[in-house]
C-alpha atoms as a PDB file:
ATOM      1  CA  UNK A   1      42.377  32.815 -25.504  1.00  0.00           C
ATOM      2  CA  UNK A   2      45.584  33.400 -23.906  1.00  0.00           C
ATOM      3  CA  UNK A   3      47.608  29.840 -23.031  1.00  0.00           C
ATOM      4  CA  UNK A   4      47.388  30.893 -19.420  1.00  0.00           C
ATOM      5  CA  UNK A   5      43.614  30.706 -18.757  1.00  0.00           C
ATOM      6  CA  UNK A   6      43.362  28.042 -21.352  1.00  0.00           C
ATOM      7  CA  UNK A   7      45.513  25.698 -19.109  1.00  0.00           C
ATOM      8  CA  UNK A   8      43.205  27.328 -16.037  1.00  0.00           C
ATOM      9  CA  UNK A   9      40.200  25.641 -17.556  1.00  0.00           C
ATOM     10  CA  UNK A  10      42.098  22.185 -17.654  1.00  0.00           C
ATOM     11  CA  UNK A  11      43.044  22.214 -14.239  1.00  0.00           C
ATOM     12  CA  UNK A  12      41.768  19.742 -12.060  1.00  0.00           C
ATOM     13  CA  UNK A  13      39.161  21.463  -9.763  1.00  0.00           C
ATOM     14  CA  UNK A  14      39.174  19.398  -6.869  1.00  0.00           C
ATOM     15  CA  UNK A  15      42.332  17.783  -5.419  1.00  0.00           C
ATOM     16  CA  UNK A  16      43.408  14.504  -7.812  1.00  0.00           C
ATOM     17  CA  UNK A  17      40.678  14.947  -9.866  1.00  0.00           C
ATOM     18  CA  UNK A  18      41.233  14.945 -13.542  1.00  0.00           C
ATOM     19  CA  UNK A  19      39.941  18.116 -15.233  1.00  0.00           C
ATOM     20  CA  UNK A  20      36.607  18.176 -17.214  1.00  0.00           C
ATOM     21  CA  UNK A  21      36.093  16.731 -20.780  1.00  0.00           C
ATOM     22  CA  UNK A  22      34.805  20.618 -21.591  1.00  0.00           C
ATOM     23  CA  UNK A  23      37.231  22.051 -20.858  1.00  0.00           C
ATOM     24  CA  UNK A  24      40.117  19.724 -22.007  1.00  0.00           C
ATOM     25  CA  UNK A  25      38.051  20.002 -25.270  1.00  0.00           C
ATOM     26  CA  UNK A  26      37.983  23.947 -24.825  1.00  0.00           C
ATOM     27  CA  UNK A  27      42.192  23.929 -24.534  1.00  0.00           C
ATOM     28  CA  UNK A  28      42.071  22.229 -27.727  1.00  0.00           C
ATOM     29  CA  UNK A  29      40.392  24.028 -29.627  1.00  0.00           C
ATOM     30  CA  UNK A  30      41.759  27.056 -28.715  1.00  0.00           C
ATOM     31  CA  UNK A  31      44.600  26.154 -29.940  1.00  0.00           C
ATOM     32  CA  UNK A  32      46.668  24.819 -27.195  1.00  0.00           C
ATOM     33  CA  UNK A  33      47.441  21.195 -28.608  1.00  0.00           C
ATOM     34  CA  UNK A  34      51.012  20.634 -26.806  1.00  0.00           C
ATOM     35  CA  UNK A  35      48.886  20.921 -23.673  1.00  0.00           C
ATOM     36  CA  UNK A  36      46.034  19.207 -24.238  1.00  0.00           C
ATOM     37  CA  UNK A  37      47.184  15.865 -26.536  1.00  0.00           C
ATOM     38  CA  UNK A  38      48.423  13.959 -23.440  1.00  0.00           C
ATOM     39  CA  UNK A  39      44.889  14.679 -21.829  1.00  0.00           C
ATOM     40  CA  UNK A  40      42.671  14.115 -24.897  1.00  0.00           C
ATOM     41  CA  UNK A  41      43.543  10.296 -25.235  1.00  0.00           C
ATOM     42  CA  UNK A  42      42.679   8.856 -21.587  1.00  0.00           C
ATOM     43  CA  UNK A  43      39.442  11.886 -21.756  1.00  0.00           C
ATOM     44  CA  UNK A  44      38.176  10.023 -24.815  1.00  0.00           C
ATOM     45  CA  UNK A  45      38.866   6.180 -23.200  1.00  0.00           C
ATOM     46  CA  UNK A  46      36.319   7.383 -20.515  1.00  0.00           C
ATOM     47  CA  UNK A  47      33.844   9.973 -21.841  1.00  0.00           C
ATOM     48  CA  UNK A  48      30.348   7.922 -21.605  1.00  0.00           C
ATOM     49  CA  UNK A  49      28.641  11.244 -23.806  1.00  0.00           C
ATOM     50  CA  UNK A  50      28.275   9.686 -27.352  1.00  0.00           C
ATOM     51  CA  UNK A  51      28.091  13.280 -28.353  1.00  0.00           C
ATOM     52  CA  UNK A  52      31.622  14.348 -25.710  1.00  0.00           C
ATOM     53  CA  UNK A  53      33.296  11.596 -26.920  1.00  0.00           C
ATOM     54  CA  UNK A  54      33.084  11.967 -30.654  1.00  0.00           C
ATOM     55  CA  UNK A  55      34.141  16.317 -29.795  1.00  0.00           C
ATOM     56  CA  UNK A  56      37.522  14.462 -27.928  1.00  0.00           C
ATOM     57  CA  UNK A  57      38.517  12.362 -30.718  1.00  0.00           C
ATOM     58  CA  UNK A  58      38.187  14.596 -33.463  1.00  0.00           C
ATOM     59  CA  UNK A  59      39.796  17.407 -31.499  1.00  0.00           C
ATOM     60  CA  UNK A  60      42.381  14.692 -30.307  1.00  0.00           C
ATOM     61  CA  UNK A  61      42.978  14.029 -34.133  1.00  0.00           C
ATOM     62  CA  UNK A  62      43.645  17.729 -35.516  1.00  0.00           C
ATOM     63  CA  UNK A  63      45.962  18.442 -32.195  1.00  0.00           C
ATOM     64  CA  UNK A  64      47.897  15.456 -33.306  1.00  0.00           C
ATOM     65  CA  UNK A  65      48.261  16.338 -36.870  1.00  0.00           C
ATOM     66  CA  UNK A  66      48.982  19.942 -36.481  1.00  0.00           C
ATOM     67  CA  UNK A  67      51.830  18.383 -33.793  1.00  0.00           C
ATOM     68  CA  UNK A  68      52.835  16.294 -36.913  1.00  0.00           C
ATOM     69  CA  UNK A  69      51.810  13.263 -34.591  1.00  0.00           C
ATOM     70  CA  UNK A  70      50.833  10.829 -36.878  1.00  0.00           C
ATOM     71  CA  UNK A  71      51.150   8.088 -34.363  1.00  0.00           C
ATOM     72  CA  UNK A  72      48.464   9.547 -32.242  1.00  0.00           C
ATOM     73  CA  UNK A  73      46.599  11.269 -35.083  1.00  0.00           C
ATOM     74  CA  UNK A  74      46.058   7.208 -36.489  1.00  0.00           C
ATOM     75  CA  UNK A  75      45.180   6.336 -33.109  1.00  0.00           C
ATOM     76  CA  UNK A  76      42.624   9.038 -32.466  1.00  0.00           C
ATOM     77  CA  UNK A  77      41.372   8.032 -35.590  1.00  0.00           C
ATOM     78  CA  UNK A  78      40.879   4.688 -35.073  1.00  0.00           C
ATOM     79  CA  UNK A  79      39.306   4.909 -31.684  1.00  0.00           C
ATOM     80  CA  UNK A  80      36.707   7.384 -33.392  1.00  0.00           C
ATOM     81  CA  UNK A  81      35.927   4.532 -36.608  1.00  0.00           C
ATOM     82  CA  UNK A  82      35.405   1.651 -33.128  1.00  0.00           C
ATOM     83  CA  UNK A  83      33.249   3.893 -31.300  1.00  0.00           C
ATOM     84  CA  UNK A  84      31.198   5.775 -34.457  1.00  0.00           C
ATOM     85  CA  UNK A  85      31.170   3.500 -37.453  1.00  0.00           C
ATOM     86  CA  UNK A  86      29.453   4.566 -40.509  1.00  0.00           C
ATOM     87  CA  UNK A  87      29.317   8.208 -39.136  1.00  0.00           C
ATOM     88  CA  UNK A  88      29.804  10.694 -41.854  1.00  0.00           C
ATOM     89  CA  UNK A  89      31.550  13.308 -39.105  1.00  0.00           C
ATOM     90  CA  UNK A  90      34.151  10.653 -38.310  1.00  0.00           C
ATOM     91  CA  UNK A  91      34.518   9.837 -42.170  1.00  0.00           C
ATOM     92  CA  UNK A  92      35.096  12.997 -43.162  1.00  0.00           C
ATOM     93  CA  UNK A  93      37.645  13.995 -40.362  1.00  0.00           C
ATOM     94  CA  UNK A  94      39.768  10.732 -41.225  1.00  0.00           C
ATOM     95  CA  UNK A  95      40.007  11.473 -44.874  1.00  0.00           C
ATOM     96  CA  UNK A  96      41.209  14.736 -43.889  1.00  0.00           C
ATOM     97  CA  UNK A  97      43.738  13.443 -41.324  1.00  0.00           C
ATOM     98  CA  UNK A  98      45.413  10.829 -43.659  1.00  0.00           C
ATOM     99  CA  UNK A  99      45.259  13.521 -45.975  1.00  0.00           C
ATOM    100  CA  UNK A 100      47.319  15.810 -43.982  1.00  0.00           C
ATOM    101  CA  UNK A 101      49.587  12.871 -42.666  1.00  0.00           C
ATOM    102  CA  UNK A 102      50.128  12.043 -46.789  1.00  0.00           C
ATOM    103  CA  UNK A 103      51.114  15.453 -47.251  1.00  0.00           C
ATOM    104  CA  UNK A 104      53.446  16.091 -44.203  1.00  0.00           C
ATOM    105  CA  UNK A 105      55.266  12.344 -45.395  1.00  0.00           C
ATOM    106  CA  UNK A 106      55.867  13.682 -48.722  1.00  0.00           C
ATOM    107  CA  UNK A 107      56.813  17.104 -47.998  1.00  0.00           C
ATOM    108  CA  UNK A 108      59.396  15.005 -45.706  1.00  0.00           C
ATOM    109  CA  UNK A 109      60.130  13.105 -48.139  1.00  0.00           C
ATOM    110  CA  UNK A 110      61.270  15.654 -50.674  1.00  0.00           C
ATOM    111  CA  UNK A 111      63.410  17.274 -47.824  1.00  0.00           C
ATOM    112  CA  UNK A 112      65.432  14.448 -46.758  1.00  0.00           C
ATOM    113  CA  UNK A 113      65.613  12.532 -50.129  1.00  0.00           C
ATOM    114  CA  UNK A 114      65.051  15.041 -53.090  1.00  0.00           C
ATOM    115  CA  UNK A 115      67.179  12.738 -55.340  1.00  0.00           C
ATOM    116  CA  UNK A 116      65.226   8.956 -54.393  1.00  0.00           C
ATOM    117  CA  UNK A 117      63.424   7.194 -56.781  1.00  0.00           C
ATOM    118  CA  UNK A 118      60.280   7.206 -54.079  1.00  0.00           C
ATOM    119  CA  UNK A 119      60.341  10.973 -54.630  1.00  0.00           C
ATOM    120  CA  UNK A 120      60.246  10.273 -58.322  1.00  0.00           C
ATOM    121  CA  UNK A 121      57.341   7.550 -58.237  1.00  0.00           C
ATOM    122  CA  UNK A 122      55.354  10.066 -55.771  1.00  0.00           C
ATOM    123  CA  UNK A 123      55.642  12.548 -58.549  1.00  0.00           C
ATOM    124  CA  UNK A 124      54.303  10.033 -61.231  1.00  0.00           C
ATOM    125  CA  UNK A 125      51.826   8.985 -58.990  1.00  0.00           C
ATOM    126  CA  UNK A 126      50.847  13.204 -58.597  1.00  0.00           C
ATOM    127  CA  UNK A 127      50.585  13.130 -62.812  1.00  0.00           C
ATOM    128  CA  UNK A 128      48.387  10.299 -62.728  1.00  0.00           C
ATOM    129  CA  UNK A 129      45.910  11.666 -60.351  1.00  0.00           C
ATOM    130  CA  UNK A 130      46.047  15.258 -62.067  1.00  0.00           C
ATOM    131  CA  UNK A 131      44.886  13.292 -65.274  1.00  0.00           C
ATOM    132  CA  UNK A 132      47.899  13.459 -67.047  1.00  0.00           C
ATOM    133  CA  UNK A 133      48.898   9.720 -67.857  1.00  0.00           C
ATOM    134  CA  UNK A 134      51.610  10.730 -70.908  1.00  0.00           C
ATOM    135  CA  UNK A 135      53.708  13.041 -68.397  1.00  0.00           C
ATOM    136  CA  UNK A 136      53.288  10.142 -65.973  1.00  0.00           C
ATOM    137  CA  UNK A 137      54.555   7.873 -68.291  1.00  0.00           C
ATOM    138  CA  UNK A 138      57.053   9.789 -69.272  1.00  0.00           C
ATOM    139  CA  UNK A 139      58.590  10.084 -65.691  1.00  0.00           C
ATOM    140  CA  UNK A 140      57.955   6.221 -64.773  1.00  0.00           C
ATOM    141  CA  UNK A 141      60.355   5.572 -68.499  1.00  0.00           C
ATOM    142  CA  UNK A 142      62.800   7.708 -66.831  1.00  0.00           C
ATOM    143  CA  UNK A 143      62.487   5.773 -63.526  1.00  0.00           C
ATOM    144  CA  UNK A 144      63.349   2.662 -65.391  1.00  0.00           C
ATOM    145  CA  UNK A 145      66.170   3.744 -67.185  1.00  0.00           C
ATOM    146  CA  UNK A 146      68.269   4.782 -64.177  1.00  0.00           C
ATOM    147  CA  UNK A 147      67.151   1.482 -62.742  1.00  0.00           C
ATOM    148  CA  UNK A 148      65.374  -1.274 -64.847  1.00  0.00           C
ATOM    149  CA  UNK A 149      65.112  -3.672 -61.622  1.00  0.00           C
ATOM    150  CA  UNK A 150      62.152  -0.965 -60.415  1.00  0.00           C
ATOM    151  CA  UNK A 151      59.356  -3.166 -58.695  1.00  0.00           C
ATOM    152  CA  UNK A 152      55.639  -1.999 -59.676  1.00  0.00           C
ATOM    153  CA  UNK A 153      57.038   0.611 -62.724  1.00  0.00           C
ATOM    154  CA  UNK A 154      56.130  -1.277 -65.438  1.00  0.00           C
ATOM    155  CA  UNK A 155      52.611  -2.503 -64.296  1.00  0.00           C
ATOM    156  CA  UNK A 156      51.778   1.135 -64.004  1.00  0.00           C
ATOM    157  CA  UNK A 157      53.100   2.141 -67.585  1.00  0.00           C
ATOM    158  CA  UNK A 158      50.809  -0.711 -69.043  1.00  0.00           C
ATOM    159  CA  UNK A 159      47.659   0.175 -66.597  1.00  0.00           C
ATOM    160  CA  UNK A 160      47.905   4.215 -67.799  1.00  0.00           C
ATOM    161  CA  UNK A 161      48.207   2.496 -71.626  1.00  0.00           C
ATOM    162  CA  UNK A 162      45.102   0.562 -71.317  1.00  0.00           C
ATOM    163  CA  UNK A 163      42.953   3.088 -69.289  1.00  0.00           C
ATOM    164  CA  UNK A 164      43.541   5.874 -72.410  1.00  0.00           C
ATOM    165  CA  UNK A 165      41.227   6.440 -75.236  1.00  0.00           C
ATOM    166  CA  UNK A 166      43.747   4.202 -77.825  1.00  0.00           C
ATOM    167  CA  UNK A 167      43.247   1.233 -75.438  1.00  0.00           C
ATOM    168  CA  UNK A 168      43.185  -1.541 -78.580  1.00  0.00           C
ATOM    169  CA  UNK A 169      45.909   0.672 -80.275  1.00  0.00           C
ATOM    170  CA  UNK A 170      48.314   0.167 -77.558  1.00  0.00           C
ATOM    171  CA  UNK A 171      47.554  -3.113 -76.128  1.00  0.00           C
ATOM    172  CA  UNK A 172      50.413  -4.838 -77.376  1.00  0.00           C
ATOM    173  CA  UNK A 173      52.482  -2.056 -76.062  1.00  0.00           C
ATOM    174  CA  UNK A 174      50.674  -2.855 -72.116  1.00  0.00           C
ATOM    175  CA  UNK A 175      51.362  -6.433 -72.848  1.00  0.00           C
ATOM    176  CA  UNK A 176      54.899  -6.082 -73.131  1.00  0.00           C
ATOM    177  CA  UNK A 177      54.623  -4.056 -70.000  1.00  0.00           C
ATOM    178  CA  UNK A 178      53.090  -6.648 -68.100  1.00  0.00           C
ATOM    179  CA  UNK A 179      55.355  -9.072 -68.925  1.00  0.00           C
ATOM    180  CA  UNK A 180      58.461  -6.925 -68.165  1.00  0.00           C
ATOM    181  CA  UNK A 181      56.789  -6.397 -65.318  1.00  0.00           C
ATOM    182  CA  UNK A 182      56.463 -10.731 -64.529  1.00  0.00           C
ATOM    183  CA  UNK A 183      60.316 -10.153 -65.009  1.00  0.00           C
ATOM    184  CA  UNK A 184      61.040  -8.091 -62.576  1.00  0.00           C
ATOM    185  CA  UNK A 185      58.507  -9.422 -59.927  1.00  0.00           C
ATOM    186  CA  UNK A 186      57.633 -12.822 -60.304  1.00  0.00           C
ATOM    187  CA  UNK A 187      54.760 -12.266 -57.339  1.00  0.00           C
ATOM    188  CA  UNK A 188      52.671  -9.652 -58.951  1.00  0.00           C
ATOM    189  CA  UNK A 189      49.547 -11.195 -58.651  1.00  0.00           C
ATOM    190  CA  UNK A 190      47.920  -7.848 -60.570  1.00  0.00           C
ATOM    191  CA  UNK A 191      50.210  -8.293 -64.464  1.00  0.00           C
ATOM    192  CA  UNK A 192      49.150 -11.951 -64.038  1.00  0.00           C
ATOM    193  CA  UNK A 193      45.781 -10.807 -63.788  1.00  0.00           C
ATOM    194  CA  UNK A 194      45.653  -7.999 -66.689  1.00  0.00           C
ATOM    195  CA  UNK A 195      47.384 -10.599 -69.023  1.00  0.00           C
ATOM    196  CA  UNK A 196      44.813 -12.987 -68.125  1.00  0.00           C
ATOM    197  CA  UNK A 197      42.272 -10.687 -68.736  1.00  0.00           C
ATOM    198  CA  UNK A 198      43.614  -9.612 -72.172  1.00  0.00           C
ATOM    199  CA  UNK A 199      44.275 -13.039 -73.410  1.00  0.00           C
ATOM    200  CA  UNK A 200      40.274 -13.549 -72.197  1.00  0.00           C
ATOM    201  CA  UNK A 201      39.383 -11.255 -74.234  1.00  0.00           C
ATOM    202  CA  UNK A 202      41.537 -11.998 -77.287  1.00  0.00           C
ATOM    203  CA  UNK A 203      39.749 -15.352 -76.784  1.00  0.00           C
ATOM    204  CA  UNK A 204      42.996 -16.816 -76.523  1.00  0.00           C
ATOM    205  CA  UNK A 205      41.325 -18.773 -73.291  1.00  0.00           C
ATOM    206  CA  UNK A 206      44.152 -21.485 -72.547  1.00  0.00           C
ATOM    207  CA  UNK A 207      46.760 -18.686 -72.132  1.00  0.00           C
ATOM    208  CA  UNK A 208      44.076 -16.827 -69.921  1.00  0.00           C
ATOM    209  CA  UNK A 209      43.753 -19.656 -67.846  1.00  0.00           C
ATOM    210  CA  UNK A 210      47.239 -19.971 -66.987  1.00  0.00           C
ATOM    211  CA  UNK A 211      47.800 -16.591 -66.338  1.00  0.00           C
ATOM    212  CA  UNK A 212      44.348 -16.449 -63.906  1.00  0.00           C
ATOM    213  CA  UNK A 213      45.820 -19.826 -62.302  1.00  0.00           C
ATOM    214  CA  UNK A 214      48.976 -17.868 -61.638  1.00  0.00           C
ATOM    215  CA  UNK A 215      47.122 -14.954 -60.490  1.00  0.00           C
ATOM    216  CA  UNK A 216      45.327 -16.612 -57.459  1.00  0.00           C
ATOM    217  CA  UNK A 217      47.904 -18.874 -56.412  1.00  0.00           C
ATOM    218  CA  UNK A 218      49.658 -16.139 -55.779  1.00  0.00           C
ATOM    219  CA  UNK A 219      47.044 -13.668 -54.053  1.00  0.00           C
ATOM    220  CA  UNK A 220      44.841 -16.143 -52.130  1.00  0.00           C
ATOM    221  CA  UNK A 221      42.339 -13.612 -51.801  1.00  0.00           C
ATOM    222  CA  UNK A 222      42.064 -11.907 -55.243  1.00  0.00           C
ATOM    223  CA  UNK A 223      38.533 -12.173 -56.345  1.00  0.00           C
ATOM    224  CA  UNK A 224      38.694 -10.983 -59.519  1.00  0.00           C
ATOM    225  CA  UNK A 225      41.333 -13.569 -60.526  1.00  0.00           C
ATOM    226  CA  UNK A 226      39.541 -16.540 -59.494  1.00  0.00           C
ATOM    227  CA  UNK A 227      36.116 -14.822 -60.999  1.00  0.00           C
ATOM    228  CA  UNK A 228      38.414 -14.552 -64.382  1.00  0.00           C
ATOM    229  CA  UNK A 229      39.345 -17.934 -63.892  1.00  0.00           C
ATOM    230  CA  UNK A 230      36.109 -19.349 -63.622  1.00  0.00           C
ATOM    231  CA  UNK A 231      35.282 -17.253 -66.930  1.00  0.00           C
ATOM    232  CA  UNK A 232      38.165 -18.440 -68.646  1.00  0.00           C
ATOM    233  CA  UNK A 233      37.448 -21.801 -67.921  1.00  0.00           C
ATOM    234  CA  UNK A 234      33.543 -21.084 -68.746  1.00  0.00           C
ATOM    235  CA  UNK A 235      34.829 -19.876 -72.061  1.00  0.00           C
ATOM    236  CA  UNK A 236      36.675 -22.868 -72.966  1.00  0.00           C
ATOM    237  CA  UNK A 237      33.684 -25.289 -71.484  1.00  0.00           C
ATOM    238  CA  UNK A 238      35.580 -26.707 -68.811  1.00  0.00           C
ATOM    239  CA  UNK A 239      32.277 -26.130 -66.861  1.00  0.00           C
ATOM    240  CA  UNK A 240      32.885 -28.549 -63.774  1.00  0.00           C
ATOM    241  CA  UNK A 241      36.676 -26.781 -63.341  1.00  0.00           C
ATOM    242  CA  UNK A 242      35.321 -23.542 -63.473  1.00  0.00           C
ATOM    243  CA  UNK A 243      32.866 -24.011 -60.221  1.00  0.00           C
ATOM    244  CA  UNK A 244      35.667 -24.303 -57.539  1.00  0.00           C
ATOM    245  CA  UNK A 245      37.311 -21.165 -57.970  1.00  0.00           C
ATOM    246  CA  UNK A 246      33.926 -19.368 -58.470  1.00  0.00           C
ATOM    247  CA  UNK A 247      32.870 -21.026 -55.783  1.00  0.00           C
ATOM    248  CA  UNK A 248      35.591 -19.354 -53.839  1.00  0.00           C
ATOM    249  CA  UNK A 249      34.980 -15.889 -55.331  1.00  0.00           C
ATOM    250  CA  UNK A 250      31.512 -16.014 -54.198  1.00  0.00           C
ATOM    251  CA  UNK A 251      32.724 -16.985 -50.422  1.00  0.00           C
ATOM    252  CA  UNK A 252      35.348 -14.661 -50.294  1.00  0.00           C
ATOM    253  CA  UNK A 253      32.913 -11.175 -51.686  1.00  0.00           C
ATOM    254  CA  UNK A 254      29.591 -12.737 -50.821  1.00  0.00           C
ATOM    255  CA  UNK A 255      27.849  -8.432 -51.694  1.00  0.00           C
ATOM    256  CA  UNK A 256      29.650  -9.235 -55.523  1.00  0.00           C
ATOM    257  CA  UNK A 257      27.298  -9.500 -58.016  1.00  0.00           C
ATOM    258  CA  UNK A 258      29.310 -10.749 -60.725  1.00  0.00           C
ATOM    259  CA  UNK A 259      30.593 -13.461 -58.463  1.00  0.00           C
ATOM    260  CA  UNK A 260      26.799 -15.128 -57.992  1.00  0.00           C
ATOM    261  CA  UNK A 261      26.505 -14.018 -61.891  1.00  0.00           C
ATOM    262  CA  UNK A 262      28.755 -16.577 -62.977  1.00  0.00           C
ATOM    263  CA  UNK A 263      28.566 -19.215 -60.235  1.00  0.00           C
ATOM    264  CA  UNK A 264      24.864 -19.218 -61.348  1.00  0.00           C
ATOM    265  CA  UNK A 265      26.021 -19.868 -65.429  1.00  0.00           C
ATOM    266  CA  UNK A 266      28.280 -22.641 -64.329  1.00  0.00           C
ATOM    267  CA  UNK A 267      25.676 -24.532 -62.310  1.00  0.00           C
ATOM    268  CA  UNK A 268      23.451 -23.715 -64.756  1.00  0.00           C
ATOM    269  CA  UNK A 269      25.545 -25.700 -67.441  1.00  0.00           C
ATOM    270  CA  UNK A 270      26.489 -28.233 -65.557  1.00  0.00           C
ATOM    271  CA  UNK A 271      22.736 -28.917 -65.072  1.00  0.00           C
ATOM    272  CA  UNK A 272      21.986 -27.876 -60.902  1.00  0.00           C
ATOM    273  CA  UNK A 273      19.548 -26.138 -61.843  1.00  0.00           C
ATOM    274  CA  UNK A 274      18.491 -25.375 -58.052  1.00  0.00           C
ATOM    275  CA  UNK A 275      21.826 -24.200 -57.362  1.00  0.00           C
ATOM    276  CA  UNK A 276      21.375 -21.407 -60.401  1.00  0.00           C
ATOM    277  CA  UNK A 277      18.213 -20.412 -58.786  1.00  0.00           C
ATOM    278  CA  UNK A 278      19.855 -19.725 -55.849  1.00  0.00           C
ATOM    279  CA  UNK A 279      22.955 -18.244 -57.331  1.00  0.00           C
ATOM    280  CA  UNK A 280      21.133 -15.711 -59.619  1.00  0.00           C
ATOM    281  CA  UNK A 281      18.613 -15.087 -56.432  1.00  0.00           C
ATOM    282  CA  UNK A 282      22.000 -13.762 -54.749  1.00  0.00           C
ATOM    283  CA  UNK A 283      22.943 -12.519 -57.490  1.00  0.00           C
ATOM    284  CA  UNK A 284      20.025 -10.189 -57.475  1.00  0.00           C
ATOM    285  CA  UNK A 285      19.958  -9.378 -53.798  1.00  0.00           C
ATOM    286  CA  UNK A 286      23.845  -8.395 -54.620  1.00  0.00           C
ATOM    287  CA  UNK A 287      23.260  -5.846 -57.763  1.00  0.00           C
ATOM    288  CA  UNK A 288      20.254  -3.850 -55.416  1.00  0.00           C
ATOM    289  CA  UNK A 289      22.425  -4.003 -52.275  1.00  0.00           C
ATOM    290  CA  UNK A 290      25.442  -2.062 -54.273  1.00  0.00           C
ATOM    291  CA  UNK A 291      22.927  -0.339 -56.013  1.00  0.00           C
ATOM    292  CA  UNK A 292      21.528   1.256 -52.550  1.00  0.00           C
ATOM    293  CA  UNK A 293      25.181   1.699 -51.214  1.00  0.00           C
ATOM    294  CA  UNK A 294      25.774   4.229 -54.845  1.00  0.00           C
ATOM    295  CA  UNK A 295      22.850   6.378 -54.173  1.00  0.00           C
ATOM    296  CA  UNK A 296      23.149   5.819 -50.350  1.00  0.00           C
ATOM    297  CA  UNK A 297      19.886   4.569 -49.922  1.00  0.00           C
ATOM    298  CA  UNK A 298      19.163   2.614 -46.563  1.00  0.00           C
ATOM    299  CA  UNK A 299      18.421  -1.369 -46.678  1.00  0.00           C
ATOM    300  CA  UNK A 300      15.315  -2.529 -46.855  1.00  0.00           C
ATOM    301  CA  UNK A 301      13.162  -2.113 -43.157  1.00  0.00           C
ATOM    302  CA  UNK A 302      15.792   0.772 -41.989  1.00  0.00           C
END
């Protein structure tokens, strides 16, 4: 459609009227973004059409991105998750717009700082989701030797060396990461966890403690730290300390099985027994409520 009877169909038709949501739509998809972004946004804000609506924002988010907008793109976005939440449509077009925002960041990125370290990482980062941890390894070593002081480096290294096939071969080696990484950054709440976590499992439960302590004093809202605290301390049968911190874990992911799993252990050994009922009855609802959300099965009555 040529740009001149695209803007035609935008016009207002009657004096200070604003022009239709079709046909601001229509300029939009035919291509005519510059146009029809600044009229998109305020068509959206008062389209009453469910179905109008949803065909502004998503054309309102590809304009945007193709504008390299990522302001409004995020915006469009956004209004499209508050008005249609849940809807596969709106999903799908915001994993594709972050997507395209990701790659227009990088791309800028690599032209304005080829030599940076972020460039470097990004690469990594582009190993590790290609599946191939050793060549992302590799680059994060060579990260660290041009500067050791690297925040984040070495708790990668150690996650790629425990998620490989030679986990128990190499754990020592992801130890020593993790605590190189404690080093570096005092605050990661993460290489307190994995330590903790380790030293669980070595049965070594003191050390875990500590390190789960750490962990959630740091990251207030880390539930897996203050679920592998209550283990620890589970573990070790410090029964009555373990309850307050899976006490929180449960409040703070009530849908998290393993959270009710182990509340429901500690209450049953410190004899409340009705509070284990209730615990593994949650625990229950819990496991079939994620177990509907993998296969995308409805909730019960829907």
């Amino acid at each position: 459609m040529a740009s001149g009877v695209a803007w035609s169909q935008a016009k207002p038709t009657t004096a200070g009227a604003p022009p239709s949501p079709v046909s601001i739509a229509a300029l939009a998809e035919a291509g005519h973004c510059r146009e029809a972004l600044r009229l998109l946004k305020p068509a959206m804000s008062r389209e009453t059409s469910p179905e109008l609506k949803k065909r502004l924002g998503i054309d309102g988010a590809h304009c945007a991105v193709s504008l390299h907008d990522g302001e409004s793109a995020e915006d469009f976005v956004r209004a499209l998750r508050k008005s249609f939440p849940r809807d596969p449509e709106t999903l799908y077009v915001a994993v594709h717009v972050f997507s395209e925002l990701s790659i227009q960041a990088s791309q800028e990125l690599a032209a304005t700082a080829p030599d940076s370290h972020q460039l470097r990482e990004l690469t990594a980062e582009g190993l590790e989701a290609q599946g191939k941890p050793d060549d992302a390894i590799s680059e994060y070593r060579d990260l660290l030797k041009k500067d050791p002081q690297l925040r984040g480096i070495h708790y990668r290294i150690g996650r790629l060396l425990l998620s490989g096939p030679n986990r128990d071969a190499v754990k020592e080696e992801a130890r020593r990461e993790f605590q190189d990484e404690l080093k570096v950054d005092p605050s990661n709440a993460s290489a307190e966890y994995v330590l903790g976590e380790l030293a669980r499992q070595d049965q070594q439960t003191s050390e875990a403690v500590e390190h789960m302590r750490r962990a959630t004093k740091l990251d207030a809202g880390f539930t897996d730290a203050f679920i592998g605290l209550g283990r620890s301390l589970l573990e070790g049968g410090r029964v009555t300390e373990a309850l307050a911190p899976l006490q929180i874990a449960a409040r703070l992911e009530p849908d998290n099985p393993a959270a009710h799993l182990y509340l429901a252990t500690a209450y049953q050994r410190a004899g409340r027994q009705d509070d284990a009922v209730r615990e593994y009855a949650l625990q229950q609802q819990a496991a079939e409520k994620l177990q509907r959300a993998r296969k995308g099965a409805p909730p019960p009555g829907k």
